[in-house]
PDB file of N, CA and C in Angstrom:
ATOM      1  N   UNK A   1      75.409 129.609  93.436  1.00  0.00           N
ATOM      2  CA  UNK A   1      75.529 128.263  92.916  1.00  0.00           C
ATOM      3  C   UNK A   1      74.139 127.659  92.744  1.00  0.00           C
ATOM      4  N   UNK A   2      74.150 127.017  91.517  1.00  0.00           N
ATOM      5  CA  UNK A   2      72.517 125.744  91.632  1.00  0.00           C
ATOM      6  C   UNK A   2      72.468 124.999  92.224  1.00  0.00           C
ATOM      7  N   UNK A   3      71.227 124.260  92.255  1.00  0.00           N
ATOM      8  CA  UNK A   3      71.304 123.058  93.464  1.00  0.00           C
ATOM      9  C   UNK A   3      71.606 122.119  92.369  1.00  0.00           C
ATOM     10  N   UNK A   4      72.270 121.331  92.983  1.00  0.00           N
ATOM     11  CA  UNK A   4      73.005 120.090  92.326  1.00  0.00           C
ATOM     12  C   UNK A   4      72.290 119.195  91.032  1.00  0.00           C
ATOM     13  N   UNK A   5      70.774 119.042  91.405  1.00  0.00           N
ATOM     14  CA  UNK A   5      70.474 118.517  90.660  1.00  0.00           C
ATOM     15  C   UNK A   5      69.851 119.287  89.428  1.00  0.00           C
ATOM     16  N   UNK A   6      70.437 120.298  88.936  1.00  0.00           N
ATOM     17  CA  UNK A   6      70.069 121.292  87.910  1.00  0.00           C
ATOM     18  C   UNK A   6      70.815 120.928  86.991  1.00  0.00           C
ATOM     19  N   UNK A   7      70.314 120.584  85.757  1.00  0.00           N
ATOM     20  CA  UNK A   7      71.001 119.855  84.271  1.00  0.00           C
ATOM     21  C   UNK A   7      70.100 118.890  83.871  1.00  0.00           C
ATOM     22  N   UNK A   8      69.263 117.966  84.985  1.00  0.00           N
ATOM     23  CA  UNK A   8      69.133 116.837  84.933  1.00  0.00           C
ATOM     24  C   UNK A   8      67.781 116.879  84.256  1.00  0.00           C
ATOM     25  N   UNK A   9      67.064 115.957  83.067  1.00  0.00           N
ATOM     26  CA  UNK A   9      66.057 116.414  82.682  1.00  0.00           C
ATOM     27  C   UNK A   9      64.706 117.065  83.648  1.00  0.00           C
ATOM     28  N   UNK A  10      64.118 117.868  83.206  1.00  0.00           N
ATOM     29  CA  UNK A  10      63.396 118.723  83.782  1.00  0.00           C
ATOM     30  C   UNK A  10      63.147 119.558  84.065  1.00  0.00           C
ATOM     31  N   UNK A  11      64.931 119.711  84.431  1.00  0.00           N
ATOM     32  CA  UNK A  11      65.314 121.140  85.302  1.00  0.00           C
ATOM     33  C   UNK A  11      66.073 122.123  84.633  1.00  0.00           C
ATOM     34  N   UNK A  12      66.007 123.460  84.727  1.00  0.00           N
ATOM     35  CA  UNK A  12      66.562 124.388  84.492  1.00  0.00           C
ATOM     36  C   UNK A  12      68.095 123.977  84.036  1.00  0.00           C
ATOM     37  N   UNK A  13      68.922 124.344  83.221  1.00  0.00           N
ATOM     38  CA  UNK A  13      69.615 124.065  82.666  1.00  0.00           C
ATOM     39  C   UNK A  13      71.179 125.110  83.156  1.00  0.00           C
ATOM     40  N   UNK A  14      71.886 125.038  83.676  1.00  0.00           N
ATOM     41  CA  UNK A  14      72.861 126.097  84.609  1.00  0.00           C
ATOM     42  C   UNK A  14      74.304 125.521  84.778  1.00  0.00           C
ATOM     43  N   UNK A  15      75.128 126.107  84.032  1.00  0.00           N
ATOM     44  CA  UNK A  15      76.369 125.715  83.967  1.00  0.00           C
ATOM     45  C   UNK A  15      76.962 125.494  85.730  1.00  0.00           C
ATOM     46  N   UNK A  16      76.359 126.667  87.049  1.00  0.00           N
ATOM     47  CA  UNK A  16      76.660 126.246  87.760  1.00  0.00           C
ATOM     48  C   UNK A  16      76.166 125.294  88.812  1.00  0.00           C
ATOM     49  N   UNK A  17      76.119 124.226  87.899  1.00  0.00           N
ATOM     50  CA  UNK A  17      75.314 123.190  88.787  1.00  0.00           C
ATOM     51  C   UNK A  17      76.327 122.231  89.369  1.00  0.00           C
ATOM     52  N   UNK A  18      77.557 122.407  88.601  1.00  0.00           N
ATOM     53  CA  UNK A  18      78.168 121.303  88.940  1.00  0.00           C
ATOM     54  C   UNK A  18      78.978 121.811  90.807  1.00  0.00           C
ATOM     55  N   UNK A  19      78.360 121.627  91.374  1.00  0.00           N
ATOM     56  CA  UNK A  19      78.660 121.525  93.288  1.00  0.00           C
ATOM     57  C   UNK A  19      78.467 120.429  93.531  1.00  0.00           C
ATOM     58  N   UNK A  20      79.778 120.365  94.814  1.00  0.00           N
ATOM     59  CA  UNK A  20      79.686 119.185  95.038  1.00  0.00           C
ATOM     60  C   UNK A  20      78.933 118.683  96.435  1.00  0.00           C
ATOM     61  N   UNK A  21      79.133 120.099  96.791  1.00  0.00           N
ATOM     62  CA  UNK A  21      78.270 120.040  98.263  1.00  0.00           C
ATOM     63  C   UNK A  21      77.270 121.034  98.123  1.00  0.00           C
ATOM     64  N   UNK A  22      76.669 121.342  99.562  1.00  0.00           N
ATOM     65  CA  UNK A  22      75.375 122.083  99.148  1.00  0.00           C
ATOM     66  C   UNK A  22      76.239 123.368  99.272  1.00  0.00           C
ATOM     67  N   UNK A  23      75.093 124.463  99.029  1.00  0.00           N
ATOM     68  CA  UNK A  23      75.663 125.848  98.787  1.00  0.00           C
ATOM     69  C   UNK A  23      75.078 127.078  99.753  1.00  0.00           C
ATOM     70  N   UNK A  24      75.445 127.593 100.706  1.00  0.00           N
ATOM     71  CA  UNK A  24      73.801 128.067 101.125  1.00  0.00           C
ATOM     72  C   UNK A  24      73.586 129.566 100.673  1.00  0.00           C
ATOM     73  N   UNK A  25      74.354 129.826  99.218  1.00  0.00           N
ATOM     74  CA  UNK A  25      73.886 130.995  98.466  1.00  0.00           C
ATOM     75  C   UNK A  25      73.154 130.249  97.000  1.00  0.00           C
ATOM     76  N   UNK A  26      73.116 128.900  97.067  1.00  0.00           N
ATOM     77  CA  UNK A  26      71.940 128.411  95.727  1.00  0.00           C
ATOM     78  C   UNK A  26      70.901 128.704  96.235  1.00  0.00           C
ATOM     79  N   UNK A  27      70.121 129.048  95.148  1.00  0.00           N
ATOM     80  CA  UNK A  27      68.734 129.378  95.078  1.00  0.00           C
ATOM     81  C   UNK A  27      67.607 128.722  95.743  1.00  0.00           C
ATOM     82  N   UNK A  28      67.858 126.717  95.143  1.00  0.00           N
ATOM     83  CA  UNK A  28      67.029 125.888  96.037  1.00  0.00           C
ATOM     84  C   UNK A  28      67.415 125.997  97.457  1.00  0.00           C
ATOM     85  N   UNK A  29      68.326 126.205  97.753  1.00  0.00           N
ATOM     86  CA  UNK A  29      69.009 125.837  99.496  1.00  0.00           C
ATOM     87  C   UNK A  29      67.886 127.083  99.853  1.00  0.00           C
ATOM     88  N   UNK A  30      68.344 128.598  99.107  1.00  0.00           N
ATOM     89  CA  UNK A  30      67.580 129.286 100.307  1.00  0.00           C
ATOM     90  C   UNK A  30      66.266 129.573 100.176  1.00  0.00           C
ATOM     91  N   UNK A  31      65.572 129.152  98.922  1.00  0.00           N
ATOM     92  CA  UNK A  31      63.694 128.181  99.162  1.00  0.00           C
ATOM     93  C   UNK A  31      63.750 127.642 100.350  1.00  0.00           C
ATOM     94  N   UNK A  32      64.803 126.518 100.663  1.00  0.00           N
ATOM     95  CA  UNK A  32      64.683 125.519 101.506  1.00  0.00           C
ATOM     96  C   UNK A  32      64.343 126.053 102.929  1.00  0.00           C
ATOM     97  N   UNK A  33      65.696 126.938 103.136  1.00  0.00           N
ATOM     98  CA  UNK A  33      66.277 127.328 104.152  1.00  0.00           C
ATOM     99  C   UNK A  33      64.451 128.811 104.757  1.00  0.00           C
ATOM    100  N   UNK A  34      63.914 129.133 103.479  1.00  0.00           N
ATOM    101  CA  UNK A  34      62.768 129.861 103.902  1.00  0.00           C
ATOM    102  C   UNK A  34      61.605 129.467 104.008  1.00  0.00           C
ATOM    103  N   UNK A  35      61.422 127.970 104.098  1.00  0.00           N
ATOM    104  CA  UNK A  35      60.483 127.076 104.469  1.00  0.00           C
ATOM    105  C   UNK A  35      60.299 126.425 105.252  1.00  0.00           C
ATOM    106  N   UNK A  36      61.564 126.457 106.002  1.00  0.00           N
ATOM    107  CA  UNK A  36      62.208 125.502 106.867  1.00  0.00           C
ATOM    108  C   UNK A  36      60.904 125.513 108.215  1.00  0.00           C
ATOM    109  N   UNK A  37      61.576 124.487 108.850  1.00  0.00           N
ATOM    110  CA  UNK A  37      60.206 124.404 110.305  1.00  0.00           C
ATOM    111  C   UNK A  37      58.923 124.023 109.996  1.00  0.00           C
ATOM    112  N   UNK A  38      58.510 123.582 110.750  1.00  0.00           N
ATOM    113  CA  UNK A  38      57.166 122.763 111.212  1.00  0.00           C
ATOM    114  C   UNK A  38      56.252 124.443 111.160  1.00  0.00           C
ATOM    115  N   UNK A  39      55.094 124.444 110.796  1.00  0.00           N
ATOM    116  CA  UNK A  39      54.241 125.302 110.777  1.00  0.00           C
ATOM    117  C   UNK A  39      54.454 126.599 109.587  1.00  0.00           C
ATOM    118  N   UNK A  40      55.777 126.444 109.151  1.00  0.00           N
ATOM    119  CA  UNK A  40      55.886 128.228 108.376  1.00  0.00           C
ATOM    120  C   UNK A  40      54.867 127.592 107.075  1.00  0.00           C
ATOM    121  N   UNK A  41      54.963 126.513 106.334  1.00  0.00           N
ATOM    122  CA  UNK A  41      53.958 126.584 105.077  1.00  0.00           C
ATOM    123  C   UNK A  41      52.377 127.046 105.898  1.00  0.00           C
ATOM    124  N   UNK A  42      52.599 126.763 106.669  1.00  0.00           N
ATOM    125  CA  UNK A  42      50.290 126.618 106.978  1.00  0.00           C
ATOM    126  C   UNK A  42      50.669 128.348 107.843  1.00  0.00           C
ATOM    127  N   UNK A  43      51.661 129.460 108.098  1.00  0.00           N
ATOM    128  CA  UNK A  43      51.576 130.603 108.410  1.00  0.00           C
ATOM    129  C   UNK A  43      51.580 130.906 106.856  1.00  0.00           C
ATOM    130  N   UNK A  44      52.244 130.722 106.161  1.00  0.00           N
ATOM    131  CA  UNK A  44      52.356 131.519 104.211  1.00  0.00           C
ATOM    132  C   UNK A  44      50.998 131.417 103.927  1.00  0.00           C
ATOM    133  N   UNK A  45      50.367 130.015 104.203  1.00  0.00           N
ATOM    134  CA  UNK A  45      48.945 129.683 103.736  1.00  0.00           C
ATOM    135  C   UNK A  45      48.216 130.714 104.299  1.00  0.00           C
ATOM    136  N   UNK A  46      48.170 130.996 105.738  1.00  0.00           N
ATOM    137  CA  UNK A  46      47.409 131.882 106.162  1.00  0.00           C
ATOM    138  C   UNK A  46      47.281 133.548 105.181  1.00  0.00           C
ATOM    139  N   UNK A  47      48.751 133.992 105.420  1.00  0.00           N
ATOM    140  CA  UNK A  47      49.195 135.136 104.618  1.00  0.00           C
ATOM    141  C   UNK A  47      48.773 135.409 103.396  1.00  0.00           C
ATOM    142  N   UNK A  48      48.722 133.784 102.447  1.00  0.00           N
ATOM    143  CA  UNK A  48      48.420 134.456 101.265  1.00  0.00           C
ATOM    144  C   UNK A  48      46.973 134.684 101.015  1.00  0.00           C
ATOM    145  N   UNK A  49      46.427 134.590 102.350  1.00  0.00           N
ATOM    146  CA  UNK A  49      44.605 135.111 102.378  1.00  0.00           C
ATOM    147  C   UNK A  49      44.526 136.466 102.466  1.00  0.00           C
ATOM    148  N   UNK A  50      45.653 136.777 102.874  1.00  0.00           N
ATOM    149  CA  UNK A  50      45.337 138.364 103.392  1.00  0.00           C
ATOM    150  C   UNK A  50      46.278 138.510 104.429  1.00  0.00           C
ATOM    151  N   UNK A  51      46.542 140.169 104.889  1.00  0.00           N
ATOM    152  CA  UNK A  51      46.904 140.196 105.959  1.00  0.00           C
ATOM    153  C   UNK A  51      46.819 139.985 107.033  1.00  0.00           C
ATOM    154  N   UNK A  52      47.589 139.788 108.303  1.00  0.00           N
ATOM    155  CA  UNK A  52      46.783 139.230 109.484  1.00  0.00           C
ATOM    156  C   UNK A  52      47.615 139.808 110.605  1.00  0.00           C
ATOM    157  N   UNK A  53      46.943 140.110 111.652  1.00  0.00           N
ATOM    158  CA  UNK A  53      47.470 140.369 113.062  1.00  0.00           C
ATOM    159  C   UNK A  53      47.996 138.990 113.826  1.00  0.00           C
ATOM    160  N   UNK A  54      48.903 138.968 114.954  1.00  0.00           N
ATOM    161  CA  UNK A  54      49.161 138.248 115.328  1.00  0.00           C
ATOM    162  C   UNK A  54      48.100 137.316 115.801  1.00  0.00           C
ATOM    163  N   UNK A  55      47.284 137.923 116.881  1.00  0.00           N
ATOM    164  CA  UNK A  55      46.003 137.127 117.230  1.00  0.00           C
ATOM    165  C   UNK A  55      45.434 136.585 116.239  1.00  0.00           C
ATOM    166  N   UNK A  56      45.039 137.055 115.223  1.00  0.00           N
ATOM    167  CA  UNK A  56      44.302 136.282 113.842  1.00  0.00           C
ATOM    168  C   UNK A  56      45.019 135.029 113.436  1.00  0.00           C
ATOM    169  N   UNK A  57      46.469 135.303 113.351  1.00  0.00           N
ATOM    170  CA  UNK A  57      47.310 133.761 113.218  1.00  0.00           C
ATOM    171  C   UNK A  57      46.580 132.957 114.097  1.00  0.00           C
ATOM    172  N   UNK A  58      46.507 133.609 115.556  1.00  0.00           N
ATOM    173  CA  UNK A  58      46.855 132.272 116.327  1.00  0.00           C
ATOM    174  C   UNK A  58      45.642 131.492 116.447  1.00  0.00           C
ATOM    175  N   UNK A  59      44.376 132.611 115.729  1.00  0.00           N
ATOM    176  CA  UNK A  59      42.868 132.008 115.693  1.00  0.00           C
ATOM    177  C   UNK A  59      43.007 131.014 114.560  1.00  0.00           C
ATOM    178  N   UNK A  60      43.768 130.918 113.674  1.00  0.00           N
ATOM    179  CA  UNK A  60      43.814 130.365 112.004  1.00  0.00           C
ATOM    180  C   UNK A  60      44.532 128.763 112.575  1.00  0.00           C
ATOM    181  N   UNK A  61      45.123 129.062 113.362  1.00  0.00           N
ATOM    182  CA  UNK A  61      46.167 127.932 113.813  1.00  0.00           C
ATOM    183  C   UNK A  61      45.974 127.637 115.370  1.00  0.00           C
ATOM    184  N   UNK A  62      44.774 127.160 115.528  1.00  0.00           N
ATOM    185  CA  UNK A  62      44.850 127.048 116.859  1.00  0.00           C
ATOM    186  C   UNK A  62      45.883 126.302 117.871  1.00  0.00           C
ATOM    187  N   UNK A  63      46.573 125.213 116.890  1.00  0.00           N
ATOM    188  CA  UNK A  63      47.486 124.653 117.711  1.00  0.00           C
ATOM    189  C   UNK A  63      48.819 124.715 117.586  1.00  0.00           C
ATOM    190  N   UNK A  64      48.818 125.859 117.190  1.00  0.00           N
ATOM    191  CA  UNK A  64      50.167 126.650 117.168  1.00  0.00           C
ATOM    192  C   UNK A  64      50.154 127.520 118.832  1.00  0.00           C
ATOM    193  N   UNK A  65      51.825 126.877 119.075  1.00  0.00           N
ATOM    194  CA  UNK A  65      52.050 128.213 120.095  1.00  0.00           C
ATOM    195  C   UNK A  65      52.821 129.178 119.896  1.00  0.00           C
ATOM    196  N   UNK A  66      52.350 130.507 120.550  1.00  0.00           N
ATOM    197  CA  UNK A  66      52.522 131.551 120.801  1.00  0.00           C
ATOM    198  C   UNK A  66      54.256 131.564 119.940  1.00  0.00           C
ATOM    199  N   UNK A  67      55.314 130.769 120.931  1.00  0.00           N
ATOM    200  CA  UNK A  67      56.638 130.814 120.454  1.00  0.00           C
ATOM    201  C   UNK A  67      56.647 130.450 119.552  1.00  0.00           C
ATOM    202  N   UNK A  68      56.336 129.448 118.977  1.00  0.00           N
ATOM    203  CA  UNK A  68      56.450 129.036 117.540  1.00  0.00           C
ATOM    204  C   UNK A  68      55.909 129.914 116.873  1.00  0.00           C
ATOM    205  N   UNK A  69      55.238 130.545 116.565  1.00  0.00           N
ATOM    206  CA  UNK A  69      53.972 131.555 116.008  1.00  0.00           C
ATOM    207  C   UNK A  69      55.482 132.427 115.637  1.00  0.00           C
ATOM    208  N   UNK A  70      55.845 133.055 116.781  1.00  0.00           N
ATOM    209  CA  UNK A  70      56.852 134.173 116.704  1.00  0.00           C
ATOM    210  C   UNK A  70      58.078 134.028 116.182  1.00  0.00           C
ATOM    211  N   UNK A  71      58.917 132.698 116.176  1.00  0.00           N
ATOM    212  CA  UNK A  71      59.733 132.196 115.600  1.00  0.00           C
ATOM    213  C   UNK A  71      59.731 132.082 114.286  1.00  0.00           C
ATOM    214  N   UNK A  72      58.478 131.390 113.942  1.00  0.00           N
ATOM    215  CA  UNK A  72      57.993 131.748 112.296  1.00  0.00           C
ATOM    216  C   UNK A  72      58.080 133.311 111.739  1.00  0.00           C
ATOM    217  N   UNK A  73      57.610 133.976 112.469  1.00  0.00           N
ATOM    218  CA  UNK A  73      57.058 135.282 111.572  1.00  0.00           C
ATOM    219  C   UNK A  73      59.034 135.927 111.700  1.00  0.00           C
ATOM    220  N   UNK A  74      59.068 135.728 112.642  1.00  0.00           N
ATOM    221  CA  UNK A  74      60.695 136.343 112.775  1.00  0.00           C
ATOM    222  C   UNK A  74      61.666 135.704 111.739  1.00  0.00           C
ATOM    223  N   UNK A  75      61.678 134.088 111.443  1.00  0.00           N
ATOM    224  CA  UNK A  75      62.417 134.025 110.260  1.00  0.00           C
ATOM    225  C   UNK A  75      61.918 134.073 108.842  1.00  0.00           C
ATOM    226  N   UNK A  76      60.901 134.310 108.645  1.00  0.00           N
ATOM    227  CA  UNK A  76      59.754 134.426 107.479  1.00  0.00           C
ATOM    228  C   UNK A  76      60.282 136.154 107.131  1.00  0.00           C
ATOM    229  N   UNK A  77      60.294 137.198 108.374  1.00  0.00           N
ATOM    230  CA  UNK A  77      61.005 138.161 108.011  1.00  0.00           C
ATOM    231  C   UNK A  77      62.258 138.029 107.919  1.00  0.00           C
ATOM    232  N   UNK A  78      63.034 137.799 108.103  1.00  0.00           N
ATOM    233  CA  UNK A  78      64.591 137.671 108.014  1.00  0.00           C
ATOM    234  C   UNK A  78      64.868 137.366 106.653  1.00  0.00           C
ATOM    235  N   UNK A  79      63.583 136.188 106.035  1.00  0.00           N
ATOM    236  CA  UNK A  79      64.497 135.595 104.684  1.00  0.00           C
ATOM    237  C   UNK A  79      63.450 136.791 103.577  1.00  0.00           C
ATOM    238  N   UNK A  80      63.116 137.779 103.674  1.00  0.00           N
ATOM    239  CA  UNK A  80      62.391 138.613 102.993  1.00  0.00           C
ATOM    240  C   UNK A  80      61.009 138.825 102.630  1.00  0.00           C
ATOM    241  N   UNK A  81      60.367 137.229 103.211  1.00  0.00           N
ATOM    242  CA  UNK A  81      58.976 136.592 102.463  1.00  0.00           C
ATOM    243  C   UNK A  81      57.942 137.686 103.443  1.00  0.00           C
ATOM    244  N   UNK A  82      58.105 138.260 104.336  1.00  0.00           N
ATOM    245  CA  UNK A  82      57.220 139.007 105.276  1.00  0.00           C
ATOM    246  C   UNK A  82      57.749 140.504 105.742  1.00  0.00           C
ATOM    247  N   UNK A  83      56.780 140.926 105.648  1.00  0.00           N
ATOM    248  CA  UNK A  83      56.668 142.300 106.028  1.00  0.00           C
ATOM    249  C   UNK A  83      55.743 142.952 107.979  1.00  0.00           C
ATOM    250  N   UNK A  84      56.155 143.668 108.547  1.00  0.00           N
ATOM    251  CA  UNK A  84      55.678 143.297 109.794  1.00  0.00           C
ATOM    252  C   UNK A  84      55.662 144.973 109.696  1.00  0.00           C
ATOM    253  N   UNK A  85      54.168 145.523 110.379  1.00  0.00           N
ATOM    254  CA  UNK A  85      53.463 147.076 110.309  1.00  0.00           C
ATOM    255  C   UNK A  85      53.018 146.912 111.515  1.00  0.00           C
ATOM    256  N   UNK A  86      53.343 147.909 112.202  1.00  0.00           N
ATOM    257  CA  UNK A  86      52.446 148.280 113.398  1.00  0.00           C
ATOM    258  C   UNK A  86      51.958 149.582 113.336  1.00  0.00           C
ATOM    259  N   UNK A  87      50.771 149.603 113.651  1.00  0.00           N
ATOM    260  CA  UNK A  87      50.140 150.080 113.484  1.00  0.00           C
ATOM    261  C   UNK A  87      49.375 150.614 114.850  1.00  0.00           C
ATOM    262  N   UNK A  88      49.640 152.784 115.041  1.00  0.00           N
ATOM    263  CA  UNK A  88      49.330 153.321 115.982  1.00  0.00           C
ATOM    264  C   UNK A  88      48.305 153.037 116.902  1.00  0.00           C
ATOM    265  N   UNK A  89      47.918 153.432 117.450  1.00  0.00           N
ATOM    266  CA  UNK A  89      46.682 153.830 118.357  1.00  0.00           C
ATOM    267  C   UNK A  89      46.780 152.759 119.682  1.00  0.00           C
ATOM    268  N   UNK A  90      45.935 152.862 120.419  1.00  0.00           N
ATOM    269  CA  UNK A  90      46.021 152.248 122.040  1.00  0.00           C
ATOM    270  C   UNK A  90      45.354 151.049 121.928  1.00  0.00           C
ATOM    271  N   UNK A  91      45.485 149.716 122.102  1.00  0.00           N
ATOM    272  CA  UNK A  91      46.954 149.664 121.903  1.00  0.00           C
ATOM    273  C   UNK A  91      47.445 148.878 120.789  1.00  0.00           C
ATOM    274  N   UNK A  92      48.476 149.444 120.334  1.00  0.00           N
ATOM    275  CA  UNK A  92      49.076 149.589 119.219  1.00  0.00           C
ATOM    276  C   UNK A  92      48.787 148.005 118.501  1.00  0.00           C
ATOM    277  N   UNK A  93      48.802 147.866 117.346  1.00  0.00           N
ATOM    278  CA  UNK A  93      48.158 146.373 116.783  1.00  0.00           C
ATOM    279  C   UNK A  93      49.683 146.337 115.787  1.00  0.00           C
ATOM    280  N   UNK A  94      50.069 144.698 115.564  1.00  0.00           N
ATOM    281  CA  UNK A  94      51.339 144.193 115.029  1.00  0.00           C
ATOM    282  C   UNK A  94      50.628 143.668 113.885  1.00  0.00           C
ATOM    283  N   UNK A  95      50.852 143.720 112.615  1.00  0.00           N
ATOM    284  CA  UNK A  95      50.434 143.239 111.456  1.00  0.00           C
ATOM    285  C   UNK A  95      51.758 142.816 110.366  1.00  0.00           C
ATOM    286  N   UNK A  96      50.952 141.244 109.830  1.00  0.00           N
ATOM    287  CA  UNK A  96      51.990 140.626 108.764  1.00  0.00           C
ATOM    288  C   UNK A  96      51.105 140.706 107.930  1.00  0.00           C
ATOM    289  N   UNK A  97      52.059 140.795 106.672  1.00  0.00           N
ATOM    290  CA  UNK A  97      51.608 140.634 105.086  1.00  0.00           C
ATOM    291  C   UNK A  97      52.942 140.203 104.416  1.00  0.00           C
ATOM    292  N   UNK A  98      52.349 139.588 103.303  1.00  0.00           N
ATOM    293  CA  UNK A  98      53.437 138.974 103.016  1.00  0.00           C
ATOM    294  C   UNK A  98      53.972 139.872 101.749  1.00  0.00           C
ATOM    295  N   UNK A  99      55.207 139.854 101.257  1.00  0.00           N
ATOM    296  CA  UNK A  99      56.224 141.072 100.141  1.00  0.00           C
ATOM    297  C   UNK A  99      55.847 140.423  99.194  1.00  0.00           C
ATOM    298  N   UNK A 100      56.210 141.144  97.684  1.00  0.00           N
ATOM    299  CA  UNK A 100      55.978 140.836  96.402  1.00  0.00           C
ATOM    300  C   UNK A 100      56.409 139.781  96.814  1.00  0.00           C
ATOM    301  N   UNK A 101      57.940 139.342  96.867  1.00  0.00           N
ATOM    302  CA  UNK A 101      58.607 138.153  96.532  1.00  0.00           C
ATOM    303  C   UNK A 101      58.317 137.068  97.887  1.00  0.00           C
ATOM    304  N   UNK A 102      57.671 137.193  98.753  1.00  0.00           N
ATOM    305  CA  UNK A 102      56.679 136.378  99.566  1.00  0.00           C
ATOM    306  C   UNK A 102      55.226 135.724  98.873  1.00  0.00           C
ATOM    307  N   UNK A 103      55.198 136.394  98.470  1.00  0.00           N
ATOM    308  CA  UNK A 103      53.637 136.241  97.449  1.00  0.00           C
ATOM    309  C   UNK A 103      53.814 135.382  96.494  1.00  0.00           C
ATOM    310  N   UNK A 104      55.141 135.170  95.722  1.00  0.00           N
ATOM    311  CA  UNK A 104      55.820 134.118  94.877  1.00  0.00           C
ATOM    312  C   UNK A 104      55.984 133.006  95.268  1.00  0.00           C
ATOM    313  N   UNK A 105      55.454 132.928  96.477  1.00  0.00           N
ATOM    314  CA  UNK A 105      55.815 131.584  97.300  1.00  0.00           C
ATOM    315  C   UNK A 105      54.518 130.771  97.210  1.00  0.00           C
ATOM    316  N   UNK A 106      53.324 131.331  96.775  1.00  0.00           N
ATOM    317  CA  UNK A 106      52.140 130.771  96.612  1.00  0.00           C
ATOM    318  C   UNK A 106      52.202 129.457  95.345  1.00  0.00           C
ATOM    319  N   UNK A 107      52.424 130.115  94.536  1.00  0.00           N
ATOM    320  CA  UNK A 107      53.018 128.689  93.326  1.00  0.00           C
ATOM    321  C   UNK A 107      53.711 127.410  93.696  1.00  0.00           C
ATOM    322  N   UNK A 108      54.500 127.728  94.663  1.00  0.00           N
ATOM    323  CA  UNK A 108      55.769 127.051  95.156  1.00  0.00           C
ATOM    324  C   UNK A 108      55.171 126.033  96.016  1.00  0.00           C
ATOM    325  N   UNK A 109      54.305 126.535  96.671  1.00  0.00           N
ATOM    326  CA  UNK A 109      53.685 125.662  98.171  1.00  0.00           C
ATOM    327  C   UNK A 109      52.633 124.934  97.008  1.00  0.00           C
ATOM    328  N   UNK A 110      51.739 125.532  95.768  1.00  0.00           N
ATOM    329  CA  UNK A 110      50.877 124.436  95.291  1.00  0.00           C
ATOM    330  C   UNK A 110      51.638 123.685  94.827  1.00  0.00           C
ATOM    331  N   UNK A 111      52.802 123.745  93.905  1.00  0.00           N
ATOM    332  CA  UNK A 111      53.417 122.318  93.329  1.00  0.00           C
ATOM    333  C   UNK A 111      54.139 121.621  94.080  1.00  0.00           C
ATOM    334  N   UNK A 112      54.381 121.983  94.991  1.00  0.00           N
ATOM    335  CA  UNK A 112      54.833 121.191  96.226  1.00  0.00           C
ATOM    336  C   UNK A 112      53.702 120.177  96.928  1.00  0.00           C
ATOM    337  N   UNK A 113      52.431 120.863  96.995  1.00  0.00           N
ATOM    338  CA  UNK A 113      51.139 119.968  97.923  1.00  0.00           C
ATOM    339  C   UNK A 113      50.723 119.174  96.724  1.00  0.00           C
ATOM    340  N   UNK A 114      50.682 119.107  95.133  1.00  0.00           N
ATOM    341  CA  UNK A 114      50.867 118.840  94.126  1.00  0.00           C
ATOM    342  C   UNK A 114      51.537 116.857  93.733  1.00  0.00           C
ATOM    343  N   UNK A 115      52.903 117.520  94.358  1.00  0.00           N
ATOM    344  CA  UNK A 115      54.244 116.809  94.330  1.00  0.00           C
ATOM    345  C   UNK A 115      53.271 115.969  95.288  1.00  0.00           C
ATOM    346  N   UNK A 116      53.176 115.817  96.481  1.00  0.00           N
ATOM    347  CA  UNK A 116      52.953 115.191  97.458  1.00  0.00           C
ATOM    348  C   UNK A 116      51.326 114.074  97.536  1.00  0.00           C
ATOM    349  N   UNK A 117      50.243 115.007  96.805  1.00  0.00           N
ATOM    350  CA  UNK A 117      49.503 114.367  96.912  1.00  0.00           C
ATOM    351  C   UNK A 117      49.682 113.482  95.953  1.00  0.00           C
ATOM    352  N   UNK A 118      50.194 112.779  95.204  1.00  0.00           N
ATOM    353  CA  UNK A 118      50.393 111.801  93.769  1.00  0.00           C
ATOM    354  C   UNK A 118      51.851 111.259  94.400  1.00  0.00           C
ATOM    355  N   UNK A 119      52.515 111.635  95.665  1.00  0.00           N
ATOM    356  CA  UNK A 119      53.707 110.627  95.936  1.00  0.00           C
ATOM    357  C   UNK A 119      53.429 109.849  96.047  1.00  0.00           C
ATOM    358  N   UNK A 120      52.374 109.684  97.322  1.00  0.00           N
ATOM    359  CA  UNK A 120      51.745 108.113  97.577  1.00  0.00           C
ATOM    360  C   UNK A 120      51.477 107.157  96.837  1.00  0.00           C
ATOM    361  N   UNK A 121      50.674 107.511  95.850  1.00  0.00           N
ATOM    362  CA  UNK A 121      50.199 106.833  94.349  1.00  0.00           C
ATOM    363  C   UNK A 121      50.701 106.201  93.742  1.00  0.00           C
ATOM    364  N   UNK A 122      52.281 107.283  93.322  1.00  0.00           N
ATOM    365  CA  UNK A 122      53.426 107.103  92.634  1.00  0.00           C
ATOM    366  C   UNK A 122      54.028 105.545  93.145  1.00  0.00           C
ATOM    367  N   UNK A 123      54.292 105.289  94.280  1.00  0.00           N
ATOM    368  CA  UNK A 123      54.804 104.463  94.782  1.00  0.00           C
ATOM    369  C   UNK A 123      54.698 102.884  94.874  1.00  0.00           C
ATOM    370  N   UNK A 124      53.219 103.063  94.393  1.00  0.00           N
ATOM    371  CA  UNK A 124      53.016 101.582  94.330  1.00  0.00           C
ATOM    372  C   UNK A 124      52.248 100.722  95.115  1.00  0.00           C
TER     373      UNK A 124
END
C-alpha cells in the first residue's frame, strides 16, 4: 500500500493510495519504520563514510551508548540497510557497511536535513 498522502500534488501518483489507516507494508511506513530511533540517522551518517568497526562507531559518536550503539546496528540489519562481517584473526574484529539499498538512504537523509533546515524559515 502507499502512504496516504500519495496523489497529492508533488507526490508520486499511485492508485493505491487510497488507505485509510497506516500500512506497515507501504513503502513510506517502512522508510519510517528504518529510521526509526534516536541516533540511527547520525550511525547511516557514519556508514555512509565508509565502513566501520564497532569501536570506530563509538569513537564517531561519543555519546552514544554501547546499548544503543547495538540496538541500532541490530535493527539497521533487520530492515536490510546493513551488512555485519566479522572478520578472523585474534581477536576477531565485527564490521558494518552499509548494502546497495542502505546506501540509497544517503539521498533520503539529505532531503530530509534539507526539509528541516528551511522549516524554521518556512514558518514565519
Amino acid at each position: 500500500m502507499t502512504h496516504q498522502t500519495v496523489g497529492h500534488p508533488g507526490l508520486p501518483d499511485d492508485p493505491r493510495a487510497e488507505v485509510t489507516e497506516p500500512d506497515p507494508s507501504c513503502p513510506v511506513e517502512i522508510a519510517l519504520a528504518a529510521l526509526r530511533g534516536r541516533w540511527t540517522t547520525l550511525v547511516i551518517r557514519e556508514l555512509l563514510r565508509g565502513e566501520r568497526g564497532f569501536t570506530e562507531l563509538r569513537r564517531a559518536l561519543p555519546e552514544l551508548s554501547d546499548k544503543v550503539l547495538s540496538d541500532r546496528l541490530a535493527q539497521l540489519i533487520d530492515a536490510g540497510v546493513l551488512e555485519r562481517h566479522r572478520r578472523s584473526g585474534w581477536p576477531a574484529r565485527t564490521h558494518y557497511r552499509l548494502t546497495p539499498h542502505g546506501r540509497r538512504l544517503g539521498p533520503v537523509l539529505q532531503a530530509l536535513w534539507d526539509w528541516g533546515a528551511t522549516a524554521g524559515s518556512d514558518r514565519g
